[in-house]
Protein backbone atom coordinates (compact mmCIF):
# COMPACT_ATOMS: atom_id res chain seq x y z
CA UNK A 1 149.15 61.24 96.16
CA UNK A 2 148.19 60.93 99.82
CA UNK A 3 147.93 64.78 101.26
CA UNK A 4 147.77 66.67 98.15
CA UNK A 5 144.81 69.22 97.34
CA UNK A 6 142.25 68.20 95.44
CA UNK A 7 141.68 71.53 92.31
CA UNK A 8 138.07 72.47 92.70
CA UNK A 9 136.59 73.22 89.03
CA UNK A 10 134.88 76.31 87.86
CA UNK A 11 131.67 74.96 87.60
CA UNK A 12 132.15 73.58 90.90
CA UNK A 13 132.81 76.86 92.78
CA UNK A 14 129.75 78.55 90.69
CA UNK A 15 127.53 75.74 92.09
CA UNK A 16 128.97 76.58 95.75
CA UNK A 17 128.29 80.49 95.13
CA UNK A 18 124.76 79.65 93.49
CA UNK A 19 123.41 77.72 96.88
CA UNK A 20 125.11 80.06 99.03
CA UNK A 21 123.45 82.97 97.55
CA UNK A 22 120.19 80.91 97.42
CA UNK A 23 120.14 80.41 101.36
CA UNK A 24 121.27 83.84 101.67
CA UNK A 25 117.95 85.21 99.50
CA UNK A 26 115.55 82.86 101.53
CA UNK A 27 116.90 84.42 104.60
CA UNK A 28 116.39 87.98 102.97
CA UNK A 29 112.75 86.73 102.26
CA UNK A 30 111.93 85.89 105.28
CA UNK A 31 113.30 89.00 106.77
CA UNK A 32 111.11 91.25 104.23
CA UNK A 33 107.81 89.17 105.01
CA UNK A 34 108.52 89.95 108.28
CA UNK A 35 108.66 93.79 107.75
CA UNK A 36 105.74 93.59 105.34
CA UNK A 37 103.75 91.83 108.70
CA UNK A 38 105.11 95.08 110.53
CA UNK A 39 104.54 97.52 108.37
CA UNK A 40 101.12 96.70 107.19
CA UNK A 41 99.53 95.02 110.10
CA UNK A 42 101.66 96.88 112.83
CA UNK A 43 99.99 95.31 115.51
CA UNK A 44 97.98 91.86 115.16
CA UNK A 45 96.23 92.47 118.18
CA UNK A 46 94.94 95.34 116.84
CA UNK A 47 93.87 93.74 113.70
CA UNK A 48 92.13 90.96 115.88
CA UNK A 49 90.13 93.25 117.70
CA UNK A 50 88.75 94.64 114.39
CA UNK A 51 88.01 91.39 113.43
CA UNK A 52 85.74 90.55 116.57
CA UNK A 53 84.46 94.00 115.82
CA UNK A 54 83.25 93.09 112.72
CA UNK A 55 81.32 90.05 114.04
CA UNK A 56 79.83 91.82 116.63
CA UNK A 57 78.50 94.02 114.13
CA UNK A 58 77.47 91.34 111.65
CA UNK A 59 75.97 89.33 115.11
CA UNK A 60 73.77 92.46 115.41
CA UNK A 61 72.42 93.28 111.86
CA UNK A 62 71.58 89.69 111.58
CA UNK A 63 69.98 89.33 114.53
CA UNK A 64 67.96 92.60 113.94
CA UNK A 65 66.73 91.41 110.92
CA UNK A 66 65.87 87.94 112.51
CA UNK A 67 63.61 89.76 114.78
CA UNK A 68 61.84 92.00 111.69
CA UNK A 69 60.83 88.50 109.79
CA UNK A 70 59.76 86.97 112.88
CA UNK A 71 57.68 89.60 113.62
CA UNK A 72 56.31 90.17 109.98
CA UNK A 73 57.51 93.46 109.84
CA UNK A 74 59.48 93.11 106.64
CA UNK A 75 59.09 90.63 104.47
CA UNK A 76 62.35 88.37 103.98
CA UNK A 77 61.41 87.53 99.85
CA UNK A 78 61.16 92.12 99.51
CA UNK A 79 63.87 92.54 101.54
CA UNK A 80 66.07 89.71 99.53
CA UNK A 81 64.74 91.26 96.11
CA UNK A 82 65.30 95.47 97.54
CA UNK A 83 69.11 94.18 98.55
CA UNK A 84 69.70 93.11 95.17
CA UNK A 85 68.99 95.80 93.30
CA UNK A 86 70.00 98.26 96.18
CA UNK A 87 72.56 100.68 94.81
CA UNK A 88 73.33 100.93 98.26
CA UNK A 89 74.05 97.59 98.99
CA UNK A 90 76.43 97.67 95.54
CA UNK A 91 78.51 100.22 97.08
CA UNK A 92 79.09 98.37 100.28
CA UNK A 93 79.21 94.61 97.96
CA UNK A 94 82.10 96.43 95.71
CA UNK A 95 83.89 98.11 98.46
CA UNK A 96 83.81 94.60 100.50
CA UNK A 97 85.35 93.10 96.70
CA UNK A 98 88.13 95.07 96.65
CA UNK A 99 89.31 94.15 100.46
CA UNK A 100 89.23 90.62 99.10
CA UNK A 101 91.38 91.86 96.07
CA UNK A 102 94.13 93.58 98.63
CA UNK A 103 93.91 90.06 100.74
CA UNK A 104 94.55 88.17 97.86
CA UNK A 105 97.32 90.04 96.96
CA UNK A 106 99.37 89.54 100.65
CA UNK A 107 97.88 85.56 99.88
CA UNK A 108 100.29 85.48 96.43
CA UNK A 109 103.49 87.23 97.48
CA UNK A 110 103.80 84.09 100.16
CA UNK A 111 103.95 81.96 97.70
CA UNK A 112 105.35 84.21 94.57
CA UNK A 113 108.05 87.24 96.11
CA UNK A 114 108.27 88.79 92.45
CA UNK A 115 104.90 90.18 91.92
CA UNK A 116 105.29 93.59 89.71
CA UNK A 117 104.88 96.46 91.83
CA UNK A 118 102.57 97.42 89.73
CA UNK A 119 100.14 94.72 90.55
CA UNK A 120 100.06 96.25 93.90
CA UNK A 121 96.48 96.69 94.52
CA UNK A 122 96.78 98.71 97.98
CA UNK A 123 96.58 102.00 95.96
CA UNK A 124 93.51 101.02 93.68
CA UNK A 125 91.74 99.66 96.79
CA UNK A 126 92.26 102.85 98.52
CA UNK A 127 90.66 105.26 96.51
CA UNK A 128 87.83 103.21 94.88
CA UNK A 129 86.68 102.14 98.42
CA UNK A 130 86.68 106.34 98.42
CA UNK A 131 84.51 106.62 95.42
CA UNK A 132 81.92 104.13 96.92
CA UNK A 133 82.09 106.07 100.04
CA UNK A 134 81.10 109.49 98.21
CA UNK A 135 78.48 107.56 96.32
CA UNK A 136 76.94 106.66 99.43
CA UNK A 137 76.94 110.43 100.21
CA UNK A 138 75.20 110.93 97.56
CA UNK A 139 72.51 108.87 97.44
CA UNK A 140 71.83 109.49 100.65
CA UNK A 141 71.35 113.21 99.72
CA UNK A 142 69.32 112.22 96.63
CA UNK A 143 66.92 110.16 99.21
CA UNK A 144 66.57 113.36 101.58
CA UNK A 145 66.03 115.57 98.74
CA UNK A 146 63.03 113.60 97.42
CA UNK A 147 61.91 113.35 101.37
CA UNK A 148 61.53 116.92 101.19
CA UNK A 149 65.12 118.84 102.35
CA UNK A 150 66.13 121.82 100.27
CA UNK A 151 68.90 122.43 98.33
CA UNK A 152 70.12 125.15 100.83
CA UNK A 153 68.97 123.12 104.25
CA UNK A 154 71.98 122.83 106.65
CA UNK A 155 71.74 118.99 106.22
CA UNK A 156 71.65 119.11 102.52
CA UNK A 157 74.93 121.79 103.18
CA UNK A 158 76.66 119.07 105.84
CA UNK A 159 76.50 116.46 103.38
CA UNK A 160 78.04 118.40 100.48
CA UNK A 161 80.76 119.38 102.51
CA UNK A 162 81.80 115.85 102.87
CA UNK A 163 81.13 115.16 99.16
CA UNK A 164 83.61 117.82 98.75
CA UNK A 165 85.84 116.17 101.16
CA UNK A 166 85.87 112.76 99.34
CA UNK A 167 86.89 114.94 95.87
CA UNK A 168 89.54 116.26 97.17
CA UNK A 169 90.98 113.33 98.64
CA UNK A 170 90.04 111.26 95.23
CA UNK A 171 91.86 114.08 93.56
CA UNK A 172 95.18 113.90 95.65
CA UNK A 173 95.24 110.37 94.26
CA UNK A 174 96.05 110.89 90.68
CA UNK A 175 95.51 108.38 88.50
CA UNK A 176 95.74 105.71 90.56
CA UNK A 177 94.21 103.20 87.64
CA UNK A 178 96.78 104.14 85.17
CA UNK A 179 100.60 102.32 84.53
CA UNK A 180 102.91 103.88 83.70
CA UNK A 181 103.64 103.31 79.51
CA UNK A 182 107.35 102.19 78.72
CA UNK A 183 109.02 103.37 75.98
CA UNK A 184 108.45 99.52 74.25
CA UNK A 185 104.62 99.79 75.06
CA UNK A 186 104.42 102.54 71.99
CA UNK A 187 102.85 100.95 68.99
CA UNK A 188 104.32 103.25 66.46
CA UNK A 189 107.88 104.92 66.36
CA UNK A 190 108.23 108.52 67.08
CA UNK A 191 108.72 110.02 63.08
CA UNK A 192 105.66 107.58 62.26
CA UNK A 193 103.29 109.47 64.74
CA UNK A 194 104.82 112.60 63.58
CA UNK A 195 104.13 112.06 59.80
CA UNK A 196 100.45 111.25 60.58
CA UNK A 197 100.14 114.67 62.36
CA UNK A 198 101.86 116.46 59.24
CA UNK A 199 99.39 115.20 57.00
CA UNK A 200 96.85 116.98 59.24
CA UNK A 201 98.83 120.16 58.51
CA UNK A 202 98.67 119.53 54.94
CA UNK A 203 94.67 119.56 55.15
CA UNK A 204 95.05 122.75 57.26
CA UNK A 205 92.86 124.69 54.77
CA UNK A 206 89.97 122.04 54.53
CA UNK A 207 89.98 121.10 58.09
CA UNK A 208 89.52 124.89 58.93
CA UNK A 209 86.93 125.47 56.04
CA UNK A 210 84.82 122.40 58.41
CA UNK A 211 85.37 124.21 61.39
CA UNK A 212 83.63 127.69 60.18
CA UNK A 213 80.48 125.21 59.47
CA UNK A 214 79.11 124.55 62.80
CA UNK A 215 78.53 126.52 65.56
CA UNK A 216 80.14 126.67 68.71
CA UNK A 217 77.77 126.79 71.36
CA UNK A 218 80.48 128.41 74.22
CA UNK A 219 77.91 130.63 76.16
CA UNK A 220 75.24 130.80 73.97
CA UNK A 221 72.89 128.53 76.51
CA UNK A 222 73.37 126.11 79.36
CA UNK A 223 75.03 122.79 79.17
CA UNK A 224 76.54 120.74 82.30
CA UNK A 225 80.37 120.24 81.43
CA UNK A 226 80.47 116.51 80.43
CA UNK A 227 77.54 117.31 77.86
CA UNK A 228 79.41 120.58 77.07
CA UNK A 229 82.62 117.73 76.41
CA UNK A 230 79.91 115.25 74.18
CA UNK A 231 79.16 118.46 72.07
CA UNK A 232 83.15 119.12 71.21
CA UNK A 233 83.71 115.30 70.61
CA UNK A 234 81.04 115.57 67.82
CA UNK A 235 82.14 118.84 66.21
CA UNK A 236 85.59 118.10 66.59
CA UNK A 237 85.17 114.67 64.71
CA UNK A 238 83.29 116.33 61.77
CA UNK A 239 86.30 118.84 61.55
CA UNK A 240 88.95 115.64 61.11
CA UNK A 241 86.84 114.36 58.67
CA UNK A 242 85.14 111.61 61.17
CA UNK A 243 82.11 112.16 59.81
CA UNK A 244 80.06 108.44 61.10
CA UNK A 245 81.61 109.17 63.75
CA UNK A 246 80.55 112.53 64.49
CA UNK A 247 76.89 111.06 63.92
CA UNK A 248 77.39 108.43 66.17
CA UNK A 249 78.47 111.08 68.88
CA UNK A 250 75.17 112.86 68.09
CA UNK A 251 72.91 109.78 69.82
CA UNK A 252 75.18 109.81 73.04
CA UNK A 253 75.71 113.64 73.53
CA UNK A 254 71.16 113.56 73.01
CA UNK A 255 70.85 111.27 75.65
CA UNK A 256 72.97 112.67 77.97
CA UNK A 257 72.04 116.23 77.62
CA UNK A 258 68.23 114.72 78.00
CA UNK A 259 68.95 112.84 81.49
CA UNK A 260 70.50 116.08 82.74
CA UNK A 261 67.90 117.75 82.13
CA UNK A 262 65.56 115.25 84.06
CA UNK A 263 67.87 115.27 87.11
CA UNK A 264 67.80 119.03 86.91
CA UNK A 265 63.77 118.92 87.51
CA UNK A 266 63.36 115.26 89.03
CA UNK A 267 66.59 115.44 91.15
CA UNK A 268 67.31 111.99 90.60
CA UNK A 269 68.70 109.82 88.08
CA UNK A 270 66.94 108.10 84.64
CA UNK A 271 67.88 104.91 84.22
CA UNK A 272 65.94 103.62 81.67
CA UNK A 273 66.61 103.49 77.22
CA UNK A 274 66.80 106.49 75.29
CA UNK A 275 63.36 105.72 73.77
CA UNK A 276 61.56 105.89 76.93
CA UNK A 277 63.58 109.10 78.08
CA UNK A 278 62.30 111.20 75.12
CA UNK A 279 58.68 109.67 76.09
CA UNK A 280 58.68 110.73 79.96
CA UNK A 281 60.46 114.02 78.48
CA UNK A 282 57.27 114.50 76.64
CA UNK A 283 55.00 113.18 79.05
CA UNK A 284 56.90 115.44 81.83
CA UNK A 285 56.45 118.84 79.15
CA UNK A 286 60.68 119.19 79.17
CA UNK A 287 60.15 118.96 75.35
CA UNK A 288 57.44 119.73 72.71
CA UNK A 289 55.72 116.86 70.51
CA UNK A 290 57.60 118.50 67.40
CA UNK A 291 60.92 117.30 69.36
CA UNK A 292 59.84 114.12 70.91
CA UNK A 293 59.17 113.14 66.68
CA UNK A 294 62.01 114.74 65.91
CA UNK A 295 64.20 112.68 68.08
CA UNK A 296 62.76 109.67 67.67
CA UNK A 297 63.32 109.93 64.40
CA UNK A 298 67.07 110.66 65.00
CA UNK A 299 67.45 107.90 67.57
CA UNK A 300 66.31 105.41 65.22
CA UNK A 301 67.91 106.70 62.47
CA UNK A 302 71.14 106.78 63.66
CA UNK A 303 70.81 103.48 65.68
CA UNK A 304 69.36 101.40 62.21
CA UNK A 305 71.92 102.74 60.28
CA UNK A 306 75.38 104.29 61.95
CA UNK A 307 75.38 102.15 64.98
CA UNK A 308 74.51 98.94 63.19
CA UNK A 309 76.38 99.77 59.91
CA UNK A 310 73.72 98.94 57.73
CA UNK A 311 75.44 101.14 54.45
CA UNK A 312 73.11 99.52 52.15
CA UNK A 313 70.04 101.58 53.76
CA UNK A 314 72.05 104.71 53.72
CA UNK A 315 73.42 104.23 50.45
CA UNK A 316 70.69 102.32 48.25
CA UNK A 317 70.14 105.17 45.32
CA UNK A 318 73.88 105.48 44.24
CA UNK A 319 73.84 106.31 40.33
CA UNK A 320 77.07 106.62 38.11
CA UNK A 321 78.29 106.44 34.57
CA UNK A 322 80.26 103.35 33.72
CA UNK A 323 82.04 102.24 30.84
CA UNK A 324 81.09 98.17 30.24
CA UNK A 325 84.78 96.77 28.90
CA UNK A 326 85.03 93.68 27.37
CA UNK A 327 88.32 92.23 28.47
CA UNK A 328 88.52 89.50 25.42
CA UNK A 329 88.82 93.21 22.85
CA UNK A 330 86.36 92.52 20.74
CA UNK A 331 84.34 94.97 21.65
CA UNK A 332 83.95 98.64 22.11
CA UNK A 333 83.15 100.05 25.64
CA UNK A 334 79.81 101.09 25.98
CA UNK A 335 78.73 103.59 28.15
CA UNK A 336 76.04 102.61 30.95
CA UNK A 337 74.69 103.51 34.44
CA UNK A 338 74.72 101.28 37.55
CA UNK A 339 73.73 101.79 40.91
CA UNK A 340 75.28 100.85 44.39
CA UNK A 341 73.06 97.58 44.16
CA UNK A 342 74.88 96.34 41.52
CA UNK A 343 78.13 97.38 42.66
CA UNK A 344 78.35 97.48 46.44
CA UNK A 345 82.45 99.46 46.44
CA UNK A 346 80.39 102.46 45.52
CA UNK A 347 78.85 103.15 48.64
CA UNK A 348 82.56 103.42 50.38
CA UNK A 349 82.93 105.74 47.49
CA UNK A 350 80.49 108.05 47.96
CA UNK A 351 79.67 107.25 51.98
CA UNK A 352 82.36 110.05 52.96
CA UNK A 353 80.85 112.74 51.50
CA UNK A 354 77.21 111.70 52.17
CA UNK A 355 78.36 111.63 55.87
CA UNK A 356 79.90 114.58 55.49
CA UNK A 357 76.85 116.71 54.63
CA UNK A 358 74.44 114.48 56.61
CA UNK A 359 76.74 115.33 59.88
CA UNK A 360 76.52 119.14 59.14
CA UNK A 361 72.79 119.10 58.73
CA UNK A 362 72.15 117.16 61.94
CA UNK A 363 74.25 118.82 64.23
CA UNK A 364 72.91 122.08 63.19
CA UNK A 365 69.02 121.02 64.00
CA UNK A 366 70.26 119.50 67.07
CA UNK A 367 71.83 122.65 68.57
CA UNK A 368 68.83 124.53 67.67
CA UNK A 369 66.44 121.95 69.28
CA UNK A 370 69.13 121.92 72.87
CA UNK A 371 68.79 125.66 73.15
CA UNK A 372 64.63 125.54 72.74
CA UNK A 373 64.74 122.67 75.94
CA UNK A 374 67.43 124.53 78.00
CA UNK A 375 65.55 128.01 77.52
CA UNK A 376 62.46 126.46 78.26
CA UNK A 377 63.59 124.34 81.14
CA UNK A 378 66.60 126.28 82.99
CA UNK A 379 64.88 129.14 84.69
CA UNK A 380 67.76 130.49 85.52
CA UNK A 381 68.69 130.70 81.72
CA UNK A 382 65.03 132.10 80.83
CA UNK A 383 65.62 134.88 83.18
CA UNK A 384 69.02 135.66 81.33
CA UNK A 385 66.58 135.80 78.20
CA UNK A 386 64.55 137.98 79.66
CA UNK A 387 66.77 141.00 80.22
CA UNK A 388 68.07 140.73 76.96
């Protein structure tokens, strides 16, 4: 009838509440882009007048090098080849990556508003572009110490006071790499993880019988704290009953302990392989001929066969009794020997407690060879010697 009210459906008014709300959330997007602009920008102008900084600066390096090449005072092929394997130019390269990163980031929330938080790179960005900075520190203290400055030189002192600045700073951070775990991001339930440490409990006796077998090297002679931390991994695997593992630990904690000791004496960084370490060691006197063999013979050892998991080369002698059973019954079992050759499972077998002794043995020659090289190359640990 003419006049009368036409009933608006359910689905009807959801429809009207669904593009009202819709408007009203592109509104509220706008609005927030707008305080993101404020809050992170604050003042364009200001950010413009960085930018024409920025050229000005780039106008003047490039011209300055312009002028060098034209007047054949560097070369621009050495200069090209120097810049690319500058660890200089890496820091300032990385540090220039991550600005990208954070602009990439404002890029996608114009065009996506529900980025996780935690995608947020504003934090990471931050305090990496600090870590490049204190590299930079430091390699410019690396290149005055090989110029000649001393350890105690007020420039040498200036330098490590802002090294010490950047730390603290970095440390203020957190972990600013690290999201947070959920609850659903746990790969095993609560009692699961809790049954696997009881079992530990019930080894208690064995796993302390393993620690009484190797030697804890506390104060006994110098080690820098990470290879102090290599040292523990090893032992501490070998106590649990890792035992390739513990072996494996052995090549890393060598190398490391060796390429402290060259920065110790060189006061710079090795960067080439462990083989050629042990060779400039030797060639340097850090360590005898006796130990250059010695860990040569490790390195390769443990590289051929841990590393590379080549069992059959640890494990090629394996001989047990075996009964031969005829599965038809019609004949007796006779008793026989076979070797790992002929049946490869018994190398998992016995592997464990090969490993087992072979971890023991190694780790004790190995602390015996570290002390020799720190007494003989830490003065300040031959002095402590002396007095004794």
């Amino acid at each position: 009838m003419m006049g009368e009210k036409k009933e608006i459906s359910e689905n009807d008014k959801l429809k009207f509440q669904f593009e009202n709300l819709k408007k009203y959330f592109e509104e509220l997007k706008k609005e927030m882009k707008k305080g993101f602009d404020k809050a992170f920008i604050n003042n364009k102008s200001d950010l413009y007048n960085y930018l024409a900084r920025e050229i000005k600066n780039e106008c003047d390096i490039q011209t300055l090098l312009d002028f060098l090449y034209d007047k054949k005072i560097i070369n621009r092929k050495e200069f090209s080849e120097h810049r690319g394997k500058s660890r200089l130019f890496q820091s300032f390269k990385d540090e220039n990556n991550n600005v990208y990163k954070f602009s990439k980031y404002f890029k996608d929330i114009e065009n996506n508003f529900n980025l996780d938080a935690l995608e947020n790179p504003s934090k990471f960005v931050s305090v990496t572009n600090l870590f490049f900075q204190k590299d930079r520190f430091l390699y410019k203290r690396e290149k005055m110490l090989n110029e000649g400055y001393k350890e105690d030189s007020e420039e040498i002192k200036i330098i490590d006071e802002h090294i010490k600045e950047f730390d603290e700073l970095i440390k203020k951070t957190g972990d600013f790499d690290k999201k947070k775990i959920k609850s659903e991001d746990y790969f095993l339930k609560k009692e699961e993880a809790e049954n696997i440490y009881a079992s530990f409990s019930e080894k208690k006796e064995e796993i302390l019988e393993r620690i009484r077998e190797l030697p804890l090297v506390e104060n006994k002679f110098h080690l820098e704290p990470e290879n102090k931390s290599l040292y523990y991994e090893s032992i501490s695997n070998y106590w649990f009953g890792n035992f390739n593992a513990s072996i494996c630990m052995l090549s890393i904690f060598i190398e490391s302990f060796l390429k402290e000791i060259w920065y110790y004496k060189k006061r710079k960084h090795y960067e080439g392989e462990l083989s050629d370490l042990i060779n400039d060691c030797r060639t340097e006197e850090y360590i005898s001929e006796q130990e250059k063999n010695y860990l040569h013979q490790l390195r390769e050892f443990i590289r051929n066969n841990y590393i590379h998991s080549n069992w059959h080369k640890l494990i090629s002698e394996v001989v047990i009794p075996v009964y031969l059973v005829d599965l038809t019954g019609k004949e007796k079992p006779k008793p026989t020997y076979v070797t790992a050759e002929k049946l490869p499972t018994l190398r998992s077998i016995v592997k464990t407690d090969i490993d087992k002794e072979r971890a023991r043995k190694l780790i004790i020659e190995i602390v015996k060879i570290v002390e020799e090289i720190t007494t003989r190359n830490y003065e300040f640990q031959q002095k402590k010697e002396d007095k004794k």
